[in-house]
C-alpha atoms as a PDB file:
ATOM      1  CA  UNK A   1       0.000   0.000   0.000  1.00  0.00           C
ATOM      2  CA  UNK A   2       1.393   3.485  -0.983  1.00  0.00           C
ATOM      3  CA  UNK A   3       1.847   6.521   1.031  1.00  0.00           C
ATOM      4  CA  UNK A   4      -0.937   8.039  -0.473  1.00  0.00           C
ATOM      5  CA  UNK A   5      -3.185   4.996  -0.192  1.00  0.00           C
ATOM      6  CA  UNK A   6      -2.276   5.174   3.811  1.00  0.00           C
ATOM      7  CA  UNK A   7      -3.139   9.023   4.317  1.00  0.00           C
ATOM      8  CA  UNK A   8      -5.914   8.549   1.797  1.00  0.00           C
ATOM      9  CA  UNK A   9      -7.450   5.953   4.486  1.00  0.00           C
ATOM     10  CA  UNK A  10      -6.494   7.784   7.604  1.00  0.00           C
ATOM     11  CA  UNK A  11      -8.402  10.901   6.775  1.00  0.00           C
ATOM     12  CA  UNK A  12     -11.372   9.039   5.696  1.00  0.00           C
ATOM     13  CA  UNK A  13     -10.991   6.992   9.135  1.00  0.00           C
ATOM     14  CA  UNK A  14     -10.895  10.878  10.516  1.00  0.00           C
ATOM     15  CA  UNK A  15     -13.871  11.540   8.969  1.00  0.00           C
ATOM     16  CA  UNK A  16     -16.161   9.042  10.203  1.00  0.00           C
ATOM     17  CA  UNK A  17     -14.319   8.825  13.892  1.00  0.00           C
ATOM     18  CA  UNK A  18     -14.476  12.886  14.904  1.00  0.00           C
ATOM     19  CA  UNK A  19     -12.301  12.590  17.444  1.00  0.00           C
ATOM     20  CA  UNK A  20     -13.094  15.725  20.142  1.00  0.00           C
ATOM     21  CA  UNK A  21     -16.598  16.270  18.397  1.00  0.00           C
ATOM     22  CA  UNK A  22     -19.146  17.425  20.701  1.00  0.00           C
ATOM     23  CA  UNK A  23     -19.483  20.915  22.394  1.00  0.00           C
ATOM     24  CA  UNK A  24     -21.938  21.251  25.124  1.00  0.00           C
ATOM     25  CA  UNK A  25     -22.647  24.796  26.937  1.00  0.00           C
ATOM     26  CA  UNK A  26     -20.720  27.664  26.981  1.00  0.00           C
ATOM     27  CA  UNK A  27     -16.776  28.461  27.515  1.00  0.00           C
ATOM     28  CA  UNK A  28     -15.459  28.121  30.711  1.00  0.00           C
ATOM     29  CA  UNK A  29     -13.073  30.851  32.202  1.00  0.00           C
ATOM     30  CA  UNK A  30      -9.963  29.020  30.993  1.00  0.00           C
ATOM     31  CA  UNK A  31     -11.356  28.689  27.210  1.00  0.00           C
ATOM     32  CA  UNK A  32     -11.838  30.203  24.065  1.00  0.00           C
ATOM     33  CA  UNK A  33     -13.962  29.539  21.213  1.00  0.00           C
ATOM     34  CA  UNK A  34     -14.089  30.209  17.459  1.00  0.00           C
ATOM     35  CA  UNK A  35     -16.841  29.964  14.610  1.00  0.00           C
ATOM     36  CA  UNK A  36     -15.441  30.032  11.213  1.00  0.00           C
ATOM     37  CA  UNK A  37     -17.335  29.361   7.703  1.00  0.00           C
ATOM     38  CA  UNK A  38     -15.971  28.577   4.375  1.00  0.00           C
ATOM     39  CA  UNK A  39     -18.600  30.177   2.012  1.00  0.00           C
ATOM     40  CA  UNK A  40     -16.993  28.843  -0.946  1.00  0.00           C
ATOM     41  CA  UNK A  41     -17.735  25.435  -0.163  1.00  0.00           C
ATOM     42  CA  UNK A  42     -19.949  25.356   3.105  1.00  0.00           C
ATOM     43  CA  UNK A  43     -17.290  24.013   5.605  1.00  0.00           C
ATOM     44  CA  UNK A  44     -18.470  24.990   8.942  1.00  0.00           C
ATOM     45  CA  UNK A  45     -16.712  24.424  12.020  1.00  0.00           C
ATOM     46  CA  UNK A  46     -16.792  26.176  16.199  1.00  0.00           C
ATOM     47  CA  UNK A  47     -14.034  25.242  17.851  1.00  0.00           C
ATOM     48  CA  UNK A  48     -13.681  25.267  21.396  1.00  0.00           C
ATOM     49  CA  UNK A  49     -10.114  25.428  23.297  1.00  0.00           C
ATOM     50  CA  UNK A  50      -9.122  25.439  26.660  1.00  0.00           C
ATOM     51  CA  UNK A  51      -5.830  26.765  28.107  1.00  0.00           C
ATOM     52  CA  UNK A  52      -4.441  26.464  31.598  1.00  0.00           C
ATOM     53  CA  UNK A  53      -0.767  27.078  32.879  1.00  0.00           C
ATOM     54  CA  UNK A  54       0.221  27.233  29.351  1.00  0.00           C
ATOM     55  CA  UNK A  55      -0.632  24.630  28.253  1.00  0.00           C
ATOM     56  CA  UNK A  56      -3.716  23.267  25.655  1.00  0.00           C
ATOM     57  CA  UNK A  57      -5.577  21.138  27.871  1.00  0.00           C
ATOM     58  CA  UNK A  58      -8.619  20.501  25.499  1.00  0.00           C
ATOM     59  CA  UNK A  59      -9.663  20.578  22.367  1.00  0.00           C
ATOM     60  CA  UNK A  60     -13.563  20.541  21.310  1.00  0.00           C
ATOM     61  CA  UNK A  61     -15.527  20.869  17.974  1.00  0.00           C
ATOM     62  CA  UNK A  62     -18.561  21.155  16.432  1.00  0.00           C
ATOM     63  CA  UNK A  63     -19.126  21.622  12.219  1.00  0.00           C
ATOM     64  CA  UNK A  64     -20.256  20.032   9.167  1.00  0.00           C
ATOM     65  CA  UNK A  65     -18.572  19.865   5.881  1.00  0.00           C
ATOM     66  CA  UNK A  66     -16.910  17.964   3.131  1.00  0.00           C
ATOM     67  CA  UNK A  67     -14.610  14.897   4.837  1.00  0.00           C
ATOM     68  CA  UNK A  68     -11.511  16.879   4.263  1.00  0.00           C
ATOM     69  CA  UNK A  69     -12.268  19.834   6.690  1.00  0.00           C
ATOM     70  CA  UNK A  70     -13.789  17.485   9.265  1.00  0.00           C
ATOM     71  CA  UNK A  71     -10.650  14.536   9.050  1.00  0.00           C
ATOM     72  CA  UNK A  72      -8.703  17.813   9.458  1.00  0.00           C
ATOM     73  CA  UNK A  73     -10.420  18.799  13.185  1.00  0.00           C
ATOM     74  CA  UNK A  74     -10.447  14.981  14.218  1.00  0.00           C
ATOM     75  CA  UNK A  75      -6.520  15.045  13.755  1.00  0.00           C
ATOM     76  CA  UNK A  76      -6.272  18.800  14.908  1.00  0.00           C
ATOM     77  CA  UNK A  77      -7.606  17.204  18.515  1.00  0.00           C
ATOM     78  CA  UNK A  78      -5.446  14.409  18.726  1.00  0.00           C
ATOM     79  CA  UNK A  79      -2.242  16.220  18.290  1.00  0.00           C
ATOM     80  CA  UNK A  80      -2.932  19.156  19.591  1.00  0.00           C
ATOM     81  CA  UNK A  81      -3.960  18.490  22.870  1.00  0.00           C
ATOM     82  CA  UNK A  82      -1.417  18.468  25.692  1.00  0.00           C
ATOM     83  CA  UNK A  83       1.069  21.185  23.704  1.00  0.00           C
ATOM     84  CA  UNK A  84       2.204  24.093  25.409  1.00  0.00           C
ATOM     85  CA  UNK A  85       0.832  27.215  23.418  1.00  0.00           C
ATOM     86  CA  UNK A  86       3.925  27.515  21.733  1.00  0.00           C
ATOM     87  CA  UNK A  87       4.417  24.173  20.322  1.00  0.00           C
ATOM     88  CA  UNK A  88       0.630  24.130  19.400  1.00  0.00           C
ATOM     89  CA  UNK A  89       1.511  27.630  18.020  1.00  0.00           C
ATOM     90  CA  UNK A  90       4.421  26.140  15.972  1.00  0.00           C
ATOM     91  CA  UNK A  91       2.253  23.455  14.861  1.00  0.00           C
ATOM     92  CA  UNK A  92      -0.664  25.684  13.436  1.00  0.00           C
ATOM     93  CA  UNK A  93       2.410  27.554  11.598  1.00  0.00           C
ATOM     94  CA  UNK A  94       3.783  24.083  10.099  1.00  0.00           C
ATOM     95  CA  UNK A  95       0.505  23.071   8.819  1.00  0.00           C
ATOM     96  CA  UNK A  96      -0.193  26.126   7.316  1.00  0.00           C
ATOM     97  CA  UNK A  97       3.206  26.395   5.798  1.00  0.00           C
ATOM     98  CA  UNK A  98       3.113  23.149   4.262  1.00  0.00           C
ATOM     99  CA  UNK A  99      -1.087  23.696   3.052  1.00  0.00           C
ATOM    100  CA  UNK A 100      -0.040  26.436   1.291  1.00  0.00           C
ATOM    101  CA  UNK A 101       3.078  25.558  -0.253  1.00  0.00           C
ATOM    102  CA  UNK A 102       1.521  23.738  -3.514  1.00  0.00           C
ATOM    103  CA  UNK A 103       3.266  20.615  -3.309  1.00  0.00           C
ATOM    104  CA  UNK A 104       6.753  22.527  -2.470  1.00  0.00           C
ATOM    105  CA  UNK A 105       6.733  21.675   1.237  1.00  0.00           C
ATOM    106  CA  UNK A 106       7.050  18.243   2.194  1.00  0.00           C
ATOM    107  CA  UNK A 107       5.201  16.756   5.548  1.00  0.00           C
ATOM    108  CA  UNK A 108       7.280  15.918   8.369  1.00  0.00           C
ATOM    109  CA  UNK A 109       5.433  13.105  10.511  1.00  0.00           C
ATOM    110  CA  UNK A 110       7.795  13.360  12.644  1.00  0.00           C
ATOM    111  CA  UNK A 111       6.221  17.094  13.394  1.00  0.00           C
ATOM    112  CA  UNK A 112       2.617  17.074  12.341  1.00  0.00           C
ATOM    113  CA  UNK A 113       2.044  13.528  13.618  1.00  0.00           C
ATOM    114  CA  UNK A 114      -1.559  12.459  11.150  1.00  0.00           C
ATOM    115  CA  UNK A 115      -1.173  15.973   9.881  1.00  0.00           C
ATOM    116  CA  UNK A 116       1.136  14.872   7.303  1.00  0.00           C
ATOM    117  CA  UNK A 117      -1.841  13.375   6.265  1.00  0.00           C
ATOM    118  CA  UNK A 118      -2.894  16.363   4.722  1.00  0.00           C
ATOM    119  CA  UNK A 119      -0.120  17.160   2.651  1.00  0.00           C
ATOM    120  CA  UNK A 120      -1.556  16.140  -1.287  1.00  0.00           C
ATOM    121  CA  UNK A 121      -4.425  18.764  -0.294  1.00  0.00           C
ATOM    122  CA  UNK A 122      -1.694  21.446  -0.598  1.00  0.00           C
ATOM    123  CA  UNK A 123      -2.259  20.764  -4.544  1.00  0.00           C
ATOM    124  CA  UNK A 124      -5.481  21.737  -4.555  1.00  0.00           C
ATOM    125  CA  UNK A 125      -5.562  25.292  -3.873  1.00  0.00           C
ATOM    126  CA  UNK A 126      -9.296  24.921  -3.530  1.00  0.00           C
ATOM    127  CA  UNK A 127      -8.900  22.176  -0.744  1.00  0.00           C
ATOM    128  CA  UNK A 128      -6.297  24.061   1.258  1.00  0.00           C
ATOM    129  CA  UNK A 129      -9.053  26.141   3.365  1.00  0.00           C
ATOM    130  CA  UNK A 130     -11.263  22.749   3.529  1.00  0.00           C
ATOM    131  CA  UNK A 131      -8.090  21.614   5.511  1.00  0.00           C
ATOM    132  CA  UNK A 132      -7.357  24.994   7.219  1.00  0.00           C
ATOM    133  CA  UNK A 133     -10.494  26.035   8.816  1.00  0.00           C
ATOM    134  CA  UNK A 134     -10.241  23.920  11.884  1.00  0.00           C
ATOM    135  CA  UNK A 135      -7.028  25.065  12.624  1.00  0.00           C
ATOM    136  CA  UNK A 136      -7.677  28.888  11.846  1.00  0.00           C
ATOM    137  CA  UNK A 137     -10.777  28.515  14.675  1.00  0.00           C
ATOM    138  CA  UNK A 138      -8.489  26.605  17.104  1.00  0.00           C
ATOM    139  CA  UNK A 139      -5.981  29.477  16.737  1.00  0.00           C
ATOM    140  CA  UNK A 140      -8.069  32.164  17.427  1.00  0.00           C
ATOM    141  CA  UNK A 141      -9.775  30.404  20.223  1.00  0.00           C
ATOM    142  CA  UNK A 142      -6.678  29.424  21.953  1.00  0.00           C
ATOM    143  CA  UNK A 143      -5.806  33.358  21.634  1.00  0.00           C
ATOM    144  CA  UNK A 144      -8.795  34.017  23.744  1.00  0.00           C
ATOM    145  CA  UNK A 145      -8.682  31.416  25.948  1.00  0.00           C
ATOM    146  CA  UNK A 146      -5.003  33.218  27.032  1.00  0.00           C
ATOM    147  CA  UNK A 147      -6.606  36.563  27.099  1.00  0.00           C
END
C-alpha cells in the first residue's frame, strides 16, 4: 500500500471517527472559542479550546462539511492536545506552511504527527481552506482562551 493509499485511508478513518466532536454549553473561564465558515464550499466548524498554565488542555468541535475539513479537526484534537501554546503555536504555523506551499513543502510526521496526512491537499488550492479552517478557529480560540 502506498503513502498516499495510507493518508488517503487515515483521513477518511478521521472523517467518520471525529475525534473531540461534541461541544456542550458555553466556555469556561480558561477557554476560548471560534466559529469560522468557508462560504466557498460550506465548511463549517466552532471550535472550542481550553488553556491552563500554558498549556492546551482541550480541544472541542462542532461543524459540518466535506470529509476533508472534518478529518482535518479529528486530527487537529489528537495532536494538539497536551502542547504548550507555543508548540501548538508552531504546529498551526507548520501546517499552514506546508497547506499552502503547492506541493513545495514536504510533511514531516515526525512534526505534524496524522497531519502529514494532509499534505496532497496542498495541490489543490481549492482544498487548502477545507483543511485549514479547523485550525484557523483553534488558533483564534486558543488566543482568547489566554486573554
Amino acid at each position: 500500500m502506498s503513502l498516499d493509499s495510507l493518508y488517503q485511508q487515515l483521513i477518511l478513518e478521521h472523517s467518520k471517527a471525529r475525534h473531540g466532536a461534541g461541544l456542550e454549553g458555553e466556555p469556561g473561564p480558561h477557554e476560548g472559542q471560534s466559529h469560522q465558515l468557508n462560504p466557498v464550499c460550506g465548511d463549517e466548524v466552532t471550535v472550542r479550546v481550553e488553556v491552563s498554565d500554558g498549556v492546551v488542555r482541550a480541544i472541542r468541535w462542532d461543524g459540518q462539511g466535506c470529509s476533508i475539513s472534518m478529518a482535518s479537526a479529528s486530527v487537529l484534537h489528537d495532536e494538539a492536545e497536551g502542547l504548550t501554546v507555543e508548540e501548538f503555536g508552531g504546529l498551526v504555523d507548520t501546517f499552514r506552511e506546508m497547506l499552502r506551499s503547492r506541493g513545495k513543502v514536504a510533511a514531516d510526521p515526525e512534526v505534524l504527527g496524522d497531519a502529514a496526512a494532509f499534505e496532497g491537499v496542498s495541490r489543490y488550492a481549492a482544498r487548502v481552506k477545507c483543511a485549514m479552517i479547523s485550525w484557523v478557529a483553534a488558533e483564534d480560540a486558543a488566543r482568547q482562551a489566554q486573554a
